[in-house]
Protein backbone atom coordinates (compact mmCIF):
# COMPACT_ATOMS: atom_id res chain seq x y z
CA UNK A 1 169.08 173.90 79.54
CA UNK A 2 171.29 170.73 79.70
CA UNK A 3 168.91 168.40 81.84
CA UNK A 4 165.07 168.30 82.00
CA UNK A 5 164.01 167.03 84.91
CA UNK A 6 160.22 165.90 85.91
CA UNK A 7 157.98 168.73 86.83
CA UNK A 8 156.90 167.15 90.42
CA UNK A 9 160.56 166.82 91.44
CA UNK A 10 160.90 170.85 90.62
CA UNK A 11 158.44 171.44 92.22
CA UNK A 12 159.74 169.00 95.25
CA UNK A 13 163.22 170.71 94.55
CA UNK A 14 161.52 174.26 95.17
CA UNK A 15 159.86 173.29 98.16
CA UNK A 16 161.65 171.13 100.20
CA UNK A 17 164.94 172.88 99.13
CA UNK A 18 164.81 176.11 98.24
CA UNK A 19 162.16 177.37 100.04
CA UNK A 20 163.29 175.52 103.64
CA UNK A 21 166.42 177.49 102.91
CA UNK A 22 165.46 180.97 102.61
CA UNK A 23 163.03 180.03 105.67
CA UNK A 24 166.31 178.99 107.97
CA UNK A 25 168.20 181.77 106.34
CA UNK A 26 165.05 184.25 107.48
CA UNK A 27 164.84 182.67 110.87
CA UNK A 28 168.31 182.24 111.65
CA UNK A 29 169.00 185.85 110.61
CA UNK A 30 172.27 186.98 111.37
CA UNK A 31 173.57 183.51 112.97
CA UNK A 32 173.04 182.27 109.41
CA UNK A 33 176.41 179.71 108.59
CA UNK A 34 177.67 180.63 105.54
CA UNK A 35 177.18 177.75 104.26
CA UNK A 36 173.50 177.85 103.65
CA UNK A 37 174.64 181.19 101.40
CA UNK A 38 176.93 178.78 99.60
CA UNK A 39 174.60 176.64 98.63
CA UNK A 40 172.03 179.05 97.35
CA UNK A 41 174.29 180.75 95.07
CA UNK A 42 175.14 177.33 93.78
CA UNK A 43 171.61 176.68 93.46
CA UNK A 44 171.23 179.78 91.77
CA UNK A 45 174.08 179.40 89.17
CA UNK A 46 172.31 175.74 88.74
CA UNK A 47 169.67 177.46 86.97
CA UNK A 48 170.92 177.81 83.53
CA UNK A 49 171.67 174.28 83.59
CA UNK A 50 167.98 173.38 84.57
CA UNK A 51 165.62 176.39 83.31
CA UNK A 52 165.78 176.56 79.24
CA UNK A 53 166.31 180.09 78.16
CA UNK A 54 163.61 182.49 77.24
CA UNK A 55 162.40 182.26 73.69
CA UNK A 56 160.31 185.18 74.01
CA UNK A 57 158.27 183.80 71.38
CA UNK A 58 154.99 183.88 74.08
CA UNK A 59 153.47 180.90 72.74
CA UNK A 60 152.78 179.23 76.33
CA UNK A 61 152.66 182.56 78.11
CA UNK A 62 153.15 181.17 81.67
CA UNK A 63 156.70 179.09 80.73
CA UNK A 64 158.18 182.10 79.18
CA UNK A 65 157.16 184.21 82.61
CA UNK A 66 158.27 181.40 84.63
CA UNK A 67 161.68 181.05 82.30
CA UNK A 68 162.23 185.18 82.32
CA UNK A 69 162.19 185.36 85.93
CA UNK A 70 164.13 182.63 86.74
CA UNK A 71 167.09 184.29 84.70
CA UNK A 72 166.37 187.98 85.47
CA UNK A 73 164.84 188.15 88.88
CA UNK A 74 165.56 185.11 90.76
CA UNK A 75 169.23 184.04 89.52
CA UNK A 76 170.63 187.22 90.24
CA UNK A 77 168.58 188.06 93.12
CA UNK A 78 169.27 184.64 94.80
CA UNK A 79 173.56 185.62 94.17
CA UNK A 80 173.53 189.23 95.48
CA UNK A 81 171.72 187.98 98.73
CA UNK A 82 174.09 185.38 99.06
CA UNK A 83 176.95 187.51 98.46
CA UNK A 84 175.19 190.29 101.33
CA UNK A 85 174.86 187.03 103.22
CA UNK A 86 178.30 186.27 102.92
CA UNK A 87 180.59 189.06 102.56
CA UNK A 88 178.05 191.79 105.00
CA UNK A 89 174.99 190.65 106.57
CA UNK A 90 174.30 193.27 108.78
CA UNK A 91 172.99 195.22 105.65
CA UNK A 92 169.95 192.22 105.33
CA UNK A 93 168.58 193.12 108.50
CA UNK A 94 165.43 194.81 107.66
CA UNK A 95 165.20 191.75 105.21
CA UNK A 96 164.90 188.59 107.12
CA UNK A 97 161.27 188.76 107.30
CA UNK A 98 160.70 189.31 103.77
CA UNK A 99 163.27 186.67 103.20
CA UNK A 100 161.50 184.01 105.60
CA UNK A 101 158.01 184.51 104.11
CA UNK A 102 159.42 184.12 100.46
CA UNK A 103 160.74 180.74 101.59
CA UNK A 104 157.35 179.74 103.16
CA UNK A 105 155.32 181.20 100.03
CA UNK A 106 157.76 179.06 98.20
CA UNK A 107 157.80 175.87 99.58
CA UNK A 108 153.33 176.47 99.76
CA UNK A 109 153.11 177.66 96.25
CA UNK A 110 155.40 174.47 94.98
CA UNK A 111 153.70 171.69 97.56
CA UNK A 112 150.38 172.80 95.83
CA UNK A 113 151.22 172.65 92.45
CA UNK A 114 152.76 169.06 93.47
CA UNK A 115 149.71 167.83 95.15
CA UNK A 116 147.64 169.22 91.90
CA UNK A 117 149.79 167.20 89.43
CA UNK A 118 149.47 163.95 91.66
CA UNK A 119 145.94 164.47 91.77
């Protein structure tokens, strides 16, 4: 991790960013421009530079889930669909919906946690 950035603009980030693009990208389906799966793989390869790395020491549980699966589910799960996005869409067909709702669960989960931590 080579920048920490305040918690409420994460979760600001997550939900006004990420999620609103994997909504588009789910509604949109195959008239997605390429673009938007530019700029989640470069959102994706941002997270090494944002998201320290495991310690795997479990002392706060709930950082070291949210740190593994930011490196082992989401960073390479956010590049391979924008590479299918890319390079062969037709093969994320069956997808969009699934994609849509993770963008919406997202950008709910993240305007929560905001709202909770302004409280």
């Amino acid at each position: 991790m080579l920048f920490k950035i305040p918690i409420k603009f994460v979760n600001l980030f997550h939900a006004f960013v990420v999620g609103v693009i994997l909504t588009i990208i789910g509604i949109l389906k195959n008239k997605t421009p390429n673009s938007l799966y530019y700029l989640l793989a470069l959102i994706a390869l941002l997270i090494p530079i944002f998201q320290h790395l495991p310690h795997f020491t479990f002392k706060s549980i709930y950082w070291e889930l949210i740190s593994i699966l930011h490196y082992f589910v989401f960073l390479p799960g956010l590049l391979y669909l924008s590479y299918l996005g890319i390079y062969n869409s037709n093969v994320l067909n069956p997808y969009f919906t699934t994609i849509a709702a993770s963008g919406v669960s997202i950008s709910t989960y993240h305007i929560y946690k905001f709202i909770t931590r302004i409280i």
